[in-house]
Protein backbone atom coordinates (compact mmCIF):
# COMPACT_ATOMS: atom_id res chain seq x y z
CA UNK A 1 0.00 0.00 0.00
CA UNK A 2 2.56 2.42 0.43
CA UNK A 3 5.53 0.95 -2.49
CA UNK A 4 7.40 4.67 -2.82
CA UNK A 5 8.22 4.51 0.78
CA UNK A 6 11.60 3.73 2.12
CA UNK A 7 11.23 1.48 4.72
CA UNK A 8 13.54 3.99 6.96
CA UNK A 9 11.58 6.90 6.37
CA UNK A 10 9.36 8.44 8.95
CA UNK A 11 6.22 7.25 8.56
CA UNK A 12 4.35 8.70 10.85
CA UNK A 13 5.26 11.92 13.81
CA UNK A 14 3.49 12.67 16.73
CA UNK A 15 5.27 15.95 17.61
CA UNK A 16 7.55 14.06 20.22
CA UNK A 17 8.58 10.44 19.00
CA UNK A 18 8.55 8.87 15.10
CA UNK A 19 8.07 5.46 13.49
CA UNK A 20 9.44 4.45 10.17
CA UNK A 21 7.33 2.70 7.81
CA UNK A 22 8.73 -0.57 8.72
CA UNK A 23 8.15 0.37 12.41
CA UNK A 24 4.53 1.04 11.43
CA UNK A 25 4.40 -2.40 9.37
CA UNK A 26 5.79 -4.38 12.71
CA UNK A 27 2.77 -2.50 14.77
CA UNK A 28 0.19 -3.37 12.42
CA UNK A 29 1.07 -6.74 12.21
CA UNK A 30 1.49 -7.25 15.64
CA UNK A 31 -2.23 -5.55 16.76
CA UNK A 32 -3.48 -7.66 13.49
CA UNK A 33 -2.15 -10.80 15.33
CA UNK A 34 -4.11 -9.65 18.44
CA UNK A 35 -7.41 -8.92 16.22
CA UNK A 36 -7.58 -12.76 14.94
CA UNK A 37 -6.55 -14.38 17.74
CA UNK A 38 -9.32 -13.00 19.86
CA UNK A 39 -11.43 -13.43 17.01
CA UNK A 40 -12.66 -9.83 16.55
CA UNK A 41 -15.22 -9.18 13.87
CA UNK A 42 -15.61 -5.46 13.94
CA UNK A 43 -13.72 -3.08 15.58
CA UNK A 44 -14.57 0.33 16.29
CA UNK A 45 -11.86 3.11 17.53
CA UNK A 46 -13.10 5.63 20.24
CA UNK A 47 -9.69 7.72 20.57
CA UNK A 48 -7.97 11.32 19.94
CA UNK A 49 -5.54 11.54 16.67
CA UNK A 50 -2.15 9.59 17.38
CA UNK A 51 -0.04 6.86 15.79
CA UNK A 52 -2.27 4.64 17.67
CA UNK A 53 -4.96 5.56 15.11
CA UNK A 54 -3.50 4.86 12.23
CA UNK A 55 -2.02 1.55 13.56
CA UNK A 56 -5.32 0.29 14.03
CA UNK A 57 -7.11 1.31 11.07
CA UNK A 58 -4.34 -0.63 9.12
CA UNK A 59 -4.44 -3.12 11.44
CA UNK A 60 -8.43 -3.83 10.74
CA UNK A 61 -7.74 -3.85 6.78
CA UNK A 62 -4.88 -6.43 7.30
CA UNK A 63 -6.67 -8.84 9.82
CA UNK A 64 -9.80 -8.21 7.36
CA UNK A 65 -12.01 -6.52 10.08
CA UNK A 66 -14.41 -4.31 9.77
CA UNK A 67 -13.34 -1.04 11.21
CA UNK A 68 -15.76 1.60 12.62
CA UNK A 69 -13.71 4.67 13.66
CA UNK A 70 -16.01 6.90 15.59
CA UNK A 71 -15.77 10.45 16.41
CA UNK A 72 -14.93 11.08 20.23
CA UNK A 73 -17.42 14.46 19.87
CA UNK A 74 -20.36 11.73 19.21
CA UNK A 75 -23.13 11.74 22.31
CA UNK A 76 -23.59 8.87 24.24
CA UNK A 77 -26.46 8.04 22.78
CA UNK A 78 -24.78 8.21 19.16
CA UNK A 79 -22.13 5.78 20.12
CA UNK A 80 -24.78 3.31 21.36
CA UNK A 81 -26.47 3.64 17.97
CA UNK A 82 -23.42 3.28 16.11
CA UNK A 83 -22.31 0.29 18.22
CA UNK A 84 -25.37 -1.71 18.20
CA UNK A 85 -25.74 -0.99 14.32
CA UNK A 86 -22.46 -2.26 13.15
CA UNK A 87 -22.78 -5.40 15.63
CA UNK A 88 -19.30 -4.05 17.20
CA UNK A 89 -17.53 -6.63 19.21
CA UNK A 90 -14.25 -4.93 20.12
CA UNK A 91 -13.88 -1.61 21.07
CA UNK A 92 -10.23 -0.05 20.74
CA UNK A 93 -10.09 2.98 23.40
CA UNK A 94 -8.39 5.43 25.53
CA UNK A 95 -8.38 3.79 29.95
CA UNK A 96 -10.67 6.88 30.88
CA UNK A 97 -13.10 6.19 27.88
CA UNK A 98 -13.64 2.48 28.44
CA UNK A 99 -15.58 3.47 31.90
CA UNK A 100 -18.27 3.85 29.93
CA UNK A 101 -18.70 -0.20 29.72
CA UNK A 102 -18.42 -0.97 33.45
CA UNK A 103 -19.81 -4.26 32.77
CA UNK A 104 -17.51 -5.74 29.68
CA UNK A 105 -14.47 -7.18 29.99
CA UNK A 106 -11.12 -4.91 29.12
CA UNK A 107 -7.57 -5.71 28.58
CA UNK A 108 -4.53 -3.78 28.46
CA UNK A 109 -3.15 -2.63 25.35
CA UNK A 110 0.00 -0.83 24.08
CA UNK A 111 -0.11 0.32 20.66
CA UNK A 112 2.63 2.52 19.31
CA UNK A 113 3.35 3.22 22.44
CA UNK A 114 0.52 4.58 23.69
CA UNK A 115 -1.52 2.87 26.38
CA UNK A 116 -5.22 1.78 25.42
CA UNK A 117 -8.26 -0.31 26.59
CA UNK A 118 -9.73 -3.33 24.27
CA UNK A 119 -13.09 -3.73 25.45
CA UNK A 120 -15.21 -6.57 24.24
CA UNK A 121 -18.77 -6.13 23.92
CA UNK A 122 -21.28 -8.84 23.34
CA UNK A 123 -22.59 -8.26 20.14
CA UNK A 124 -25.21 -10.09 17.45
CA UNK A 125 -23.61 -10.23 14.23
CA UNK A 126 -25.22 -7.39 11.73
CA UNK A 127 -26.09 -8.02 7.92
CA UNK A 128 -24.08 -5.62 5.83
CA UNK A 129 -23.10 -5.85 2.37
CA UNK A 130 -20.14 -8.52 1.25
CA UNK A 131 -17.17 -7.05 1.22
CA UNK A 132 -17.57 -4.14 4.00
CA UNK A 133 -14.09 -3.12 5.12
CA UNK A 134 -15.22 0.46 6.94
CA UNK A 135 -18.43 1.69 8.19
CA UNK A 136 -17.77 5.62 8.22
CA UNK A 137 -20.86 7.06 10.23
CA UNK A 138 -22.60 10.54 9.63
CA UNK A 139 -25.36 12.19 11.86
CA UNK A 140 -26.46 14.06 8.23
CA UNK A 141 -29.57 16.00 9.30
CA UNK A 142 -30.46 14.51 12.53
CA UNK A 143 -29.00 13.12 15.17
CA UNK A 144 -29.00 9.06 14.22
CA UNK A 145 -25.83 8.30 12.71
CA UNK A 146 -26.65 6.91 9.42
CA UNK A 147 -23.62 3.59 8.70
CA UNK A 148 -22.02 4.03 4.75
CA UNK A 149 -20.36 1.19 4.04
CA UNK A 150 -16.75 1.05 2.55
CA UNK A 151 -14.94 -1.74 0.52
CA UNK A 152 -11.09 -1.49 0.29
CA UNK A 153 -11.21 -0.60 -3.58
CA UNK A 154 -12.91 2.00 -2.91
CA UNK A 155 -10.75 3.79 -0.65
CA UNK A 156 -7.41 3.01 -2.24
CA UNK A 157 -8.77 3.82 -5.44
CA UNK A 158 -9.38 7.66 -4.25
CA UNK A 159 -6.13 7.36 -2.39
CA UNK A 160 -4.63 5.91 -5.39
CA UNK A 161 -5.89 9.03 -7.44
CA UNK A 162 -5.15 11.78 -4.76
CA UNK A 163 -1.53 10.70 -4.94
CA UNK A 164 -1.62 10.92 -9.05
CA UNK A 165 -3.56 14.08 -9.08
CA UNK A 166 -1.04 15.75 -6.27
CA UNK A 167 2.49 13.98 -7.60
CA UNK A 168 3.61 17.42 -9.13
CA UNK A 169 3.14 19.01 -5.69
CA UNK A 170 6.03 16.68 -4.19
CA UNK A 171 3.97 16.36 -0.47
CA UNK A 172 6.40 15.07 2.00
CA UNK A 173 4.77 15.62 5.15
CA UNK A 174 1.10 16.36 5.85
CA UNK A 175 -0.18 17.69 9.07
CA UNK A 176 -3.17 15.91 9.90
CA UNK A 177 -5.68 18.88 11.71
CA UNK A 178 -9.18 16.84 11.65
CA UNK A 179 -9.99 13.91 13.55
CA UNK A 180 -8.73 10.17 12.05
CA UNK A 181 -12.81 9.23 12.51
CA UNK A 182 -13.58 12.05 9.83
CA UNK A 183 -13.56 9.97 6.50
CA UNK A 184 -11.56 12.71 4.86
CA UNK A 185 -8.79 12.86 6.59
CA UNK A 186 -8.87 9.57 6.85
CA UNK A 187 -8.78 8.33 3.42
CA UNK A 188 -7.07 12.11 1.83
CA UNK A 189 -4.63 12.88 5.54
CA UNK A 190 -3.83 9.24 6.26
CA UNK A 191 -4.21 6.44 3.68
CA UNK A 192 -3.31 8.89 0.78
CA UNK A 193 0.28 10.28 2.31
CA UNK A 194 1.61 7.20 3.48
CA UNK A 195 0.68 5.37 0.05
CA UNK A 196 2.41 7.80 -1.46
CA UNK A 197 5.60 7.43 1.32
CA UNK A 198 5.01 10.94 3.22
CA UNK A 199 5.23 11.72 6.80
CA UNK A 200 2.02 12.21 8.44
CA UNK A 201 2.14 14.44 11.67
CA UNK A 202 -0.13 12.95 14.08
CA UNK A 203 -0.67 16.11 16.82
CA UNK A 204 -3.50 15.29 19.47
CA UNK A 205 -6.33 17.06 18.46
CA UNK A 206 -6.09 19.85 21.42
CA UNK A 207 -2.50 20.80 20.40
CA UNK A 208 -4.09 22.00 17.26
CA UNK A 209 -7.08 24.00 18.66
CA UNK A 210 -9.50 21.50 18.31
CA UNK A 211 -11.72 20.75 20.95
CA UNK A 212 -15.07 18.84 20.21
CA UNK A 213 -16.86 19.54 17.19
CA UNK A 214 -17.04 23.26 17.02
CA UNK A 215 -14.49 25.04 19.05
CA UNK A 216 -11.53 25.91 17.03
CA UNK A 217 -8.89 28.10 18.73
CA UNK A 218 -6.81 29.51 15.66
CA UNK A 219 -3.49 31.05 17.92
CA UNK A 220 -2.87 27.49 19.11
CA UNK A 221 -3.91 26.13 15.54
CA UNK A 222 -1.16 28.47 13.89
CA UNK A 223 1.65 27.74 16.61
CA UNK A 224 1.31 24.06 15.28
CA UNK A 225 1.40 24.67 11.92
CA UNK A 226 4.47 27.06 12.29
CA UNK A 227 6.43 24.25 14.49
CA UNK A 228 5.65 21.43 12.08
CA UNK A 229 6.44 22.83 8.71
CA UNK A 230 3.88 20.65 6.77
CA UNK A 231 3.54 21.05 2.78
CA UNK A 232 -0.09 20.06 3.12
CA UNK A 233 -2.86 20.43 5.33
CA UNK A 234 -7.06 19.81 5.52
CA UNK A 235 -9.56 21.95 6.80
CA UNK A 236 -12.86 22.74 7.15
CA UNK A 237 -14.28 26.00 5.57
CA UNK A 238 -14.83 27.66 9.04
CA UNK A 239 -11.23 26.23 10.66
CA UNK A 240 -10.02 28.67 7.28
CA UNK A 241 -12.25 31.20 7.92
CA UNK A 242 -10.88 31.65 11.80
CA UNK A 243 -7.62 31.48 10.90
CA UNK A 244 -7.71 33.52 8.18
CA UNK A 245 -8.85 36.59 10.38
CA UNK A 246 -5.97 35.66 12.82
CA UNK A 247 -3.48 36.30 10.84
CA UNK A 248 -5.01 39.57 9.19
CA UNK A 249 -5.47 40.47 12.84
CA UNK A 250 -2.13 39.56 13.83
CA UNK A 251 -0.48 40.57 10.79
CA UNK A 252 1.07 37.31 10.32
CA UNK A 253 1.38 34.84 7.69
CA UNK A 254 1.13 31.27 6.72
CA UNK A 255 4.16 29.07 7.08
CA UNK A 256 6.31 29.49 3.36
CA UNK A 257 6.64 24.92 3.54
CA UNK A 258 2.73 24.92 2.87
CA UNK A 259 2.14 24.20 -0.75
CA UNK A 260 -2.01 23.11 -0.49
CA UNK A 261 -4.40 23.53 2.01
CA UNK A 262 -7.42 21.65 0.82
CA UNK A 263 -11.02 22.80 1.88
CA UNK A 264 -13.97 20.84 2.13
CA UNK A 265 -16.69 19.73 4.17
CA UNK A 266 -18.91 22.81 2.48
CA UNK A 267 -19.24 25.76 0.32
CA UNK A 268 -15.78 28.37 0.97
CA UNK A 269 -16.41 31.15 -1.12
CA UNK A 270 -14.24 33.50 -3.47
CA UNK A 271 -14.00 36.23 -0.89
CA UNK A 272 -12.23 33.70 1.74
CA UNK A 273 -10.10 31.88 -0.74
CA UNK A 274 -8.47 34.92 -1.96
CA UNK A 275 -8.44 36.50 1.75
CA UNK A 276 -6.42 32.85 3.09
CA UNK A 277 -4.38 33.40 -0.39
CA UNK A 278 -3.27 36.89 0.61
CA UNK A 279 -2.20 35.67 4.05
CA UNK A 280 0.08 33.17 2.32
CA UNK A 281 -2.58 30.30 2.77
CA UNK A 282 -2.75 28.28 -0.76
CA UNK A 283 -5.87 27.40 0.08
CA UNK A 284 -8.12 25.28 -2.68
CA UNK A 285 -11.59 23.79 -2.70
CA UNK A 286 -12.75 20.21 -3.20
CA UNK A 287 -15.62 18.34 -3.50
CA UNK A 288 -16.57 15.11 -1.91
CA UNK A 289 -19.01 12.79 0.10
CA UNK A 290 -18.86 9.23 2.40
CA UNK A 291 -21.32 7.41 -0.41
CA UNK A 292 -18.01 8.52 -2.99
CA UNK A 293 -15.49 7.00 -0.18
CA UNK A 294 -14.52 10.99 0.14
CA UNK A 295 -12.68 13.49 -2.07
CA UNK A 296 -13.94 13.51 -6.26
CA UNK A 297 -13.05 17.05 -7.26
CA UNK A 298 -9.87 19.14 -6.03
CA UNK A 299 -9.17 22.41 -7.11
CA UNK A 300 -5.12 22.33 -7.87
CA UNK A 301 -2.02 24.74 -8.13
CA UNK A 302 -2.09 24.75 -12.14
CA UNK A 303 -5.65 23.05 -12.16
CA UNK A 304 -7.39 26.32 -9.96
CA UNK A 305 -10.76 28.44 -10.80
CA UNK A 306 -11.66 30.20 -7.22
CA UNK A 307 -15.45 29.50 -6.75
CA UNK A 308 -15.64 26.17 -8.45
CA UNK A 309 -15.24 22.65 -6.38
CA UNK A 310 -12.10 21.88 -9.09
CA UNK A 311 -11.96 19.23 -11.56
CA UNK A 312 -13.34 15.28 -11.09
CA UNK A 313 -9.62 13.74 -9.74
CA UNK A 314 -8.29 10.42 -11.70
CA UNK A 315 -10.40 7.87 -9.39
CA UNK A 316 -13.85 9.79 -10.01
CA UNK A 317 -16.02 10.35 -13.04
CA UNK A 318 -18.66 13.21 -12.28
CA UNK A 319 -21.91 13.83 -14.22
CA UNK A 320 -24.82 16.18 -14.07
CA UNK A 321 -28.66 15.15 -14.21
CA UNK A 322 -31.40 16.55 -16.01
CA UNK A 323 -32.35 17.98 -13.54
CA UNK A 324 -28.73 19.54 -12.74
CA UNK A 325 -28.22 17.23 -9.83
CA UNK A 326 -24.76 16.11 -9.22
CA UNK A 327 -23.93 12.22 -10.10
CA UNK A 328 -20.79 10.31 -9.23
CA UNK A 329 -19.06 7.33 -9.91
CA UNK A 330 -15.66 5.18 -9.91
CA UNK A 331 -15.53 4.94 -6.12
CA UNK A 332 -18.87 4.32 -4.94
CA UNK A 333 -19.86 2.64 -1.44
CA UNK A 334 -21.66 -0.32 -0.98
CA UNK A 335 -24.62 0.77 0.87
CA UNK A 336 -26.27 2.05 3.84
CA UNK A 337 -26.09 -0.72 7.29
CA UNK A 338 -28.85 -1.61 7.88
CA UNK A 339 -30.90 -0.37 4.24
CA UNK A 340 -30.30 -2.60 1.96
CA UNK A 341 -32.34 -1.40 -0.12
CA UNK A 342 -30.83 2.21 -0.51
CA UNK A 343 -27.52 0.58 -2.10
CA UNK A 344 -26.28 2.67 -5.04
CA UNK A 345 -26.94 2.20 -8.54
CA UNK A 346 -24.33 0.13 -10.66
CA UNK A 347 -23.06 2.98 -12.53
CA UNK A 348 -23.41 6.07 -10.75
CA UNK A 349 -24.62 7.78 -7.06
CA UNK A 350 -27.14 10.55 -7.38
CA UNK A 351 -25.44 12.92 -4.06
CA UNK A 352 -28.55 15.44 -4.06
CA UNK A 353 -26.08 18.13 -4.47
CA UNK A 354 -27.05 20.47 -7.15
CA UNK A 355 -24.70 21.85 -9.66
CA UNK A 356 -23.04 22.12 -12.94
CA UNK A 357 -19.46 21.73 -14.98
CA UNK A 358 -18.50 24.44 -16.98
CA UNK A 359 -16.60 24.18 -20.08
CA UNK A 360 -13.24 23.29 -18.35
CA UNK A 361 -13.98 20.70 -16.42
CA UNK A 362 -14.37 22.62 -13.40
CA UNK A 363 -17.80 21.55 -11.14
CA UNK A 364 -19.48 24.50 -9.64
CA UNK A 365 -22.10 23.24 -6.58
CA UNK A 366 -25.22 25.61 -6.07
CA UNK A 367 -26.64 23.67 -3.10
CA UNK A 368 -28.92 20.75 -2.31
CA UNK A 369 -31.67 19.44 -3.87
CA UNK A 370 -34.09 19.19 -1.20
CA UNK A 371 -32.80 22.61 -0.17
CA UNK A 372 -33.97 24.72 -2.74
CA UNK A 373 -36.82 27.31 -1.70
CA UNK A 374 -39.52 28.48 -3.78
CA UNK A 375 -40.02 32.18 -3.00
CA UNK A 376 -43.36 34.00 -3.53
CA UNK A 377 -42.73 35.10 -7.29
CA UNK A 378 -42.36 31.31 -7.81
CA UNK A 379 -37.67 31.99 -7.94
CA UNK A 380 -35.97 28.96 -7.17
CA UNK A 381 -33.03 29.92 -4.95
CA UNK A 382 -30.74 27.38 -3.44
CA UNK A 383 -29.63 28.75 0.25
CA UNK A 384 -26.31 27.81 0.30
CA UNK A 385 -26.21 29.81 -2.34
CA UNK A 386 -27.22 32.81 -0.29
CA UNK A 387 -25.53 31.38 2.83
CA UNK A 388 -21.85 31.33 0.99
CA UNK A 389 -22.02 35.15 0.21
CA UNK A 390 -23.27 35.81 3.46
CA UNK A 391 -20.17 33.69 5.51
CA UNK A 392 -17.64 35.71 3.00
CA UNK A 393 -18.25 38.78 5.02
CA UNK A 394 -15.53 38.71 7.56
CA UNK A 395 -18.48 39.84 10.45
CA UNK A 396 -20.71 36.75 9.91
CA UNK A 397 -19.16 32.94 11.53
CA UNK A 398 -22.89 31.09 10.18
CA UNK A 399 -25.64 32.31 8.32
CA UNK A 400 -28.92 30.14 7.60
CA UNK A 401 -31.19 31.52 5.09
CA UNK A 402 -34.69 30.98 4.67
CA UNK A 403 -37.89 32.48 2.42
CA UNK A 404 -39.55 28.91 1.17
CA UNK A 405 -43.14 30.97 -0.36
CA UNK A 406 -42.30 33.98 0.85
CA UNK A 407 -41.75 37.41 -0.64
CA UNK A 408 -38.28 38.03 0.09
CA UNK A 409 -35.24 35.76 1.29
CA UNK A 410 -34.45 36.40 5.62
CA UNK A 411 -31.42 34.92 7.93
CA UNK A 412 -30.67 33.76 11.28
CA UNK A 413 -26.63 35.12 11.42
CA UNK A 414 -23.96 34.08 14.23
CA UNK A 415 -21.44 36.76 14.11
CA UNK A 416 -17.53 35.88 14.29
CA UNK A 417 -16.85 37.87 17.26
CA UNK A 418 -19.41 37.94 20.03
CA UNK A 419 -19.42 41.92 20.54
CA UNK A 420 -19.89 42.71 17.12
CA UNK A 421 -22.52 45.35 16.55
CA UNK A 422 -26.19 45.03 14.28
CA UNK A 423 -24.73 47.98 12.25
CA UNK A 424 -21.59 45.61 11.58
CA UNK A 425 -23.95 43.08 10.65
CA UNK A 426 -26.26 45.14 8.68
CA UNK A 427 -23.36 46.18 6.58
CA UNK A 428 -22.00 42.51 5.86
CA UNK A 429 -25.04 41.84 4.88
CA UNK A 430 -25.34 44.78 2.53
CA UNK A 431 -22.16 43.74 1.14
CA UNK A 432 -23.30 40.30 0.63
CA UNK A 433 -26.77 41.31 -1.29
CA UNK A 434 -24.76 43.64 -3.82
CA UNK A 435 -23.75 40.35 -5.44
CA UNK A 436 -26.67 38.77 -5.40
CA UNK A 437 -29.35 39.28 -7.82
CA UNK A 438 -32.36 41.10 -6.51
CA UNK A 439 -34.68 37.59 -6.02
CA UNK A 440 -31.64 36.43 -3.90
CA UNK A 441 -31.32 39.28 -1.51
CA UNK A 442 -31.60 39.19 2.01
CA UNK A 443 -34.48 41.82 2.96
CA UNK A 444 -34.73 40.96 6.99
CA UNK A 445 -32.34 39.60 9.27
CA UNK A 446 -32.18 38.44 12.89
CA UNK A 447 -28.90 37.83 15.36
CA UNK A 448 -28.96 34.11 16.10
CA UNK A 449 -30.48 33.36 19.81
CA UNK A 450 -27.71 30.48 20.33
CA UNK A 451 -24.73 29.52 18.84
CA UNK A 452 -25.10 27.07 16.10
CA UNK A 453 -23.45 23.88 17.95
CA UNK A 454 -24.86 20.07 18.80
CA UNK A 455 -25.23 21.79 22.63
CA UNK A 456 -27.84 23.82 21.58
CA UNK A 457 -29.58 21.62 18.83
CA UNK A 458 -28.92 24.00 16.33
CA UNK A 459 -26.34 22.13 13.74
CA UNK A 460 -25.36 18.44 13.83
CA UNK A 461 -22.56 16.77 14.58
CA UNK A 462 -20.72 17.38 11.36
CA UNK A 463 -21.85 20.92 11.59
CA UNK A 464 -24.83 21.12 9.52
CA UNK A 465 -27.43 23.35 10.53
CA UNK A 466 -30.24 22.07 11.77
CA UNK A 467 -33.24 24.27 9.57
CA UNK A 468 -36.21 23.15 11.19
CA UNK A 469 -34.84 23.77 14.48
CA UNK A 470 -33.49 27.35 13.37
CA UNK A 471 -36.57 28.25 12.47
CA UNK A 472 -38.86 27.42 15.03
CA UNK A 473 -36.57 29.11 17.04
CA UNK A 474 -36.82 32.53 15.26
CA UNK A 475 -39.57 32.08 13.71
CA UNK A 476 -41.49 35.28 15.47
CA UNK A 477 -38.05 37.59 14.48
CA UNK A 478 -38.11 36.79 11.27
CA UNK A 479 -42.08 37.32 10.58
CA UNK A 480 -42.44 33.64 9.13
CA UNK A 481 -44.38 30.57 10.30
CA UNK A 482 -42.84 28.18 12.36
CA UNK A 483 -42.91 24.87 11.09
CA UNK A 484 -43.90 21.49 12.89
CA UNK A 485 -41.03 19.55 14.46
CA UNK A 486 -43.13 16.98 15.18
């Protein structure tokens, strides 16, 4: 999996110690050993980023387990779900975290060095498709993780084609900055670099800023990227958005080593990409979902249109509908746990993102299908759409827009700094609607009444916002009807 690497080369660096890739291969097989012995089926990983991680997740392919990494932000009650779903038997996890199964037995275990609990649960085996090799779980738009279902193929084939695709860039060591249970950095920070014989820099998740699913502190973020000197990093459109307005604030730059930072996760924006680009961040947007085993378009140096998603990468083949939904292919899972009825077509995955691909190749993403509102003079208008200009505005963090048979398009905004002032806001949003066509315009506003977080029911897990719930909630502000949560 990983035939450019030198089996002396640093494999893998957790700020303090390193392993070689044959160090890494001697790990694996030895926690592979452990998997078949005690006859583990599925395995799921409840643990912070670390060599550890990565160890096991390789481990699982080898011993031909199912692995189910799962995010340690997930509730209680989504880890139950999650567990009982997937028919876990094993679960790989940090001494403190394994209180949670008083009642199952747990062992010991030292796994690149780092001390961890294997607890056994008693579990039914669980249908899922032949050939399962990861279950990636996503809370999508309510809070039930919903199981996609991985085959190996799959994922090395996107590997496979982020390493063509990103050859010219020469990436020798990528800083890993979201969680190993986020299938993106998983397949694009992990599986990808090492394939291709990089270092990956495996920082606990708090030494980068990140702490749950929300709370991103960008000094600390910055201090780590300045100390590790990656040529490549991942992040999430607001992780960019924070950090970008450090530095301006700070007058500081990005680190001269970084050649990409790759966005995704949702829409960025023009306005941010070229604000991160004048702070020295090369930032570039990508496309991707779990039912396409991650990453299918990449914006490149050389390959670049600010705005657009990029061009479909060598592993993917992208199409457009009809109806101007988005369709992919070439790396397709094999259906939901538990639905087996959902399981993709044979030739291609309809994502219910909406979009098209201009004469270059390059796919441009105008929001989701089941999205789109319907505004009193019978406009179609996708909010993310909207939303994206809005979040460009260095005053607004979120924006949620909203208008479905209404006269006029309204928004629920969460500005970036607590203090900031409605004029402040008022003018963002000003800003915003002078690129917007008229039907597209925001024409009443409202300051969010909570932050827009899993605490206060507001967004999911992933970040999502949670519509219904954002309306009800400011319903009476923004002069429109409630609806039924029921």
């Amino acid at each position: 999996m990983n035939a450019l690497a030198d089996p002396q080369a640093i494999a893998l660096d957790d700020g303090g110690l390193r392993w070689t890739f044959a160090q890494l291969a001697s790990e694996t097989h030895a926690l592979a050993a452990r998997l078949k012995t005690q006859g583990t089926r599925v395995l799921a990983t409840l643990m912070d980023n670390s060599p550890a991680w990565v160890v096991a997740d390789r481990a699982a392919t080898e011993a031909q387990v199912v692995h189910v990494p799962l995010p340690v932000f997930f509730t209680a009650e989504q880890i139950a779900h999650a567990l009982a779903a997937a028919g876990v038997d094993t679960v790989l996890t940090m001494p403190t975290m394994a209180a949670r199964w008083p009642q199952a037995p747990a062992s010991s275990c030292t796994v690149a060095g780092q001390s961890l609990a294997m607890v056994r649960l008693p579990a039914a085996t669980v249908a899922m498709p032949e050939g399962t090799a990861k279950i990636t779980f996503t809370s999508g738009t309510t809070g039930a993780p919903k199981g996609v279902c991985l085959d190996a193929v799959a994922m090395q084939g996107v590997a496979s084609g982020l390493v063509e695709a990103m050859e010219p860039l020469d990436i020798r060591r990528h800083l890993c900055a979201l969680p190993f249970a986020v299938l993106l950095e998983n397949i694009a920070g992990v599986m990808a670099p090492l394939m291709r014989g990089a270092t990956c820099v495996t920082l606990p998740l708090a030494a980068l800023g990140l702490s749950g699913s929300s709370s991103f502190d960008a000094a600390r973020f910055h201090a780590a990227v300045v100390a590790q000197q990656p040529d490549s990093v991942i992040l999430l459109p607001q992780m960019l958005r924070v950090w970008t307005g450090y530095l301006l604030q700070t007058g500081q730059r990005a680190p001269a080593s970084l050649k990409l930072v790759a966005v995704g996760g949702a829409a960025v924006g023009v306005k941010l990409l070229q604000a991160a680009r004048a702070m020295g961040i090369p930032a570039c947007e990508g496309y991707g979902l779990s039912e396409g085993a991650s990453v299918q378009t990449l914006n490149l140096p050389g390959a670049d249109l600010p705005g657009s998603a990029g061009r479909a990468l060598p592993h993917a083949q992208v199409h457009i509908a009809a109806d101007g939904e988005i369709e992919v292919a070439g790396s397709l899972f094999l259906g939901y746990l538990g639905q087996g009825a959902d399981a993709p077509h044979r030739d291609r995955w309809s994502t219910g993102d909406l979009g098209h691909i201009d004469a270059d190749g390059f796919l441009h993403i105008s929001g989701r299908k089941k999205h789109v509102l319907i505004t009193g003079f019978g406009r179609n208008v996708s909010p993310e759409w909207v939303e994206t200009a809005l979040r460009s505005e260095h005053a607004i963090a979120h924006a949620v827009v909203f208008g479905d048979g209404e006269p006029a398009l309204s928004a629920v905004l969460w500005p970036v700094l607590p203090g900031a002032t409605d004029d402040a806001l008022q003018a963002a949003v000003e800003t915003a609607n002078a690129t917007l066509p008229d039907y597209a315009r925001i024409a009443r506003w409202t300051r969010g009444q909570a932050d827009f977080s899993v605490a206060s029911g507001l967004a999911t897990a992933n970040g999502r916002p949670q519509r219904a719930a954002i309306l009800a909630l400011h319903a009476d502000a923004l002069g429109t009807t409630a609806p039924s949560l029921s």
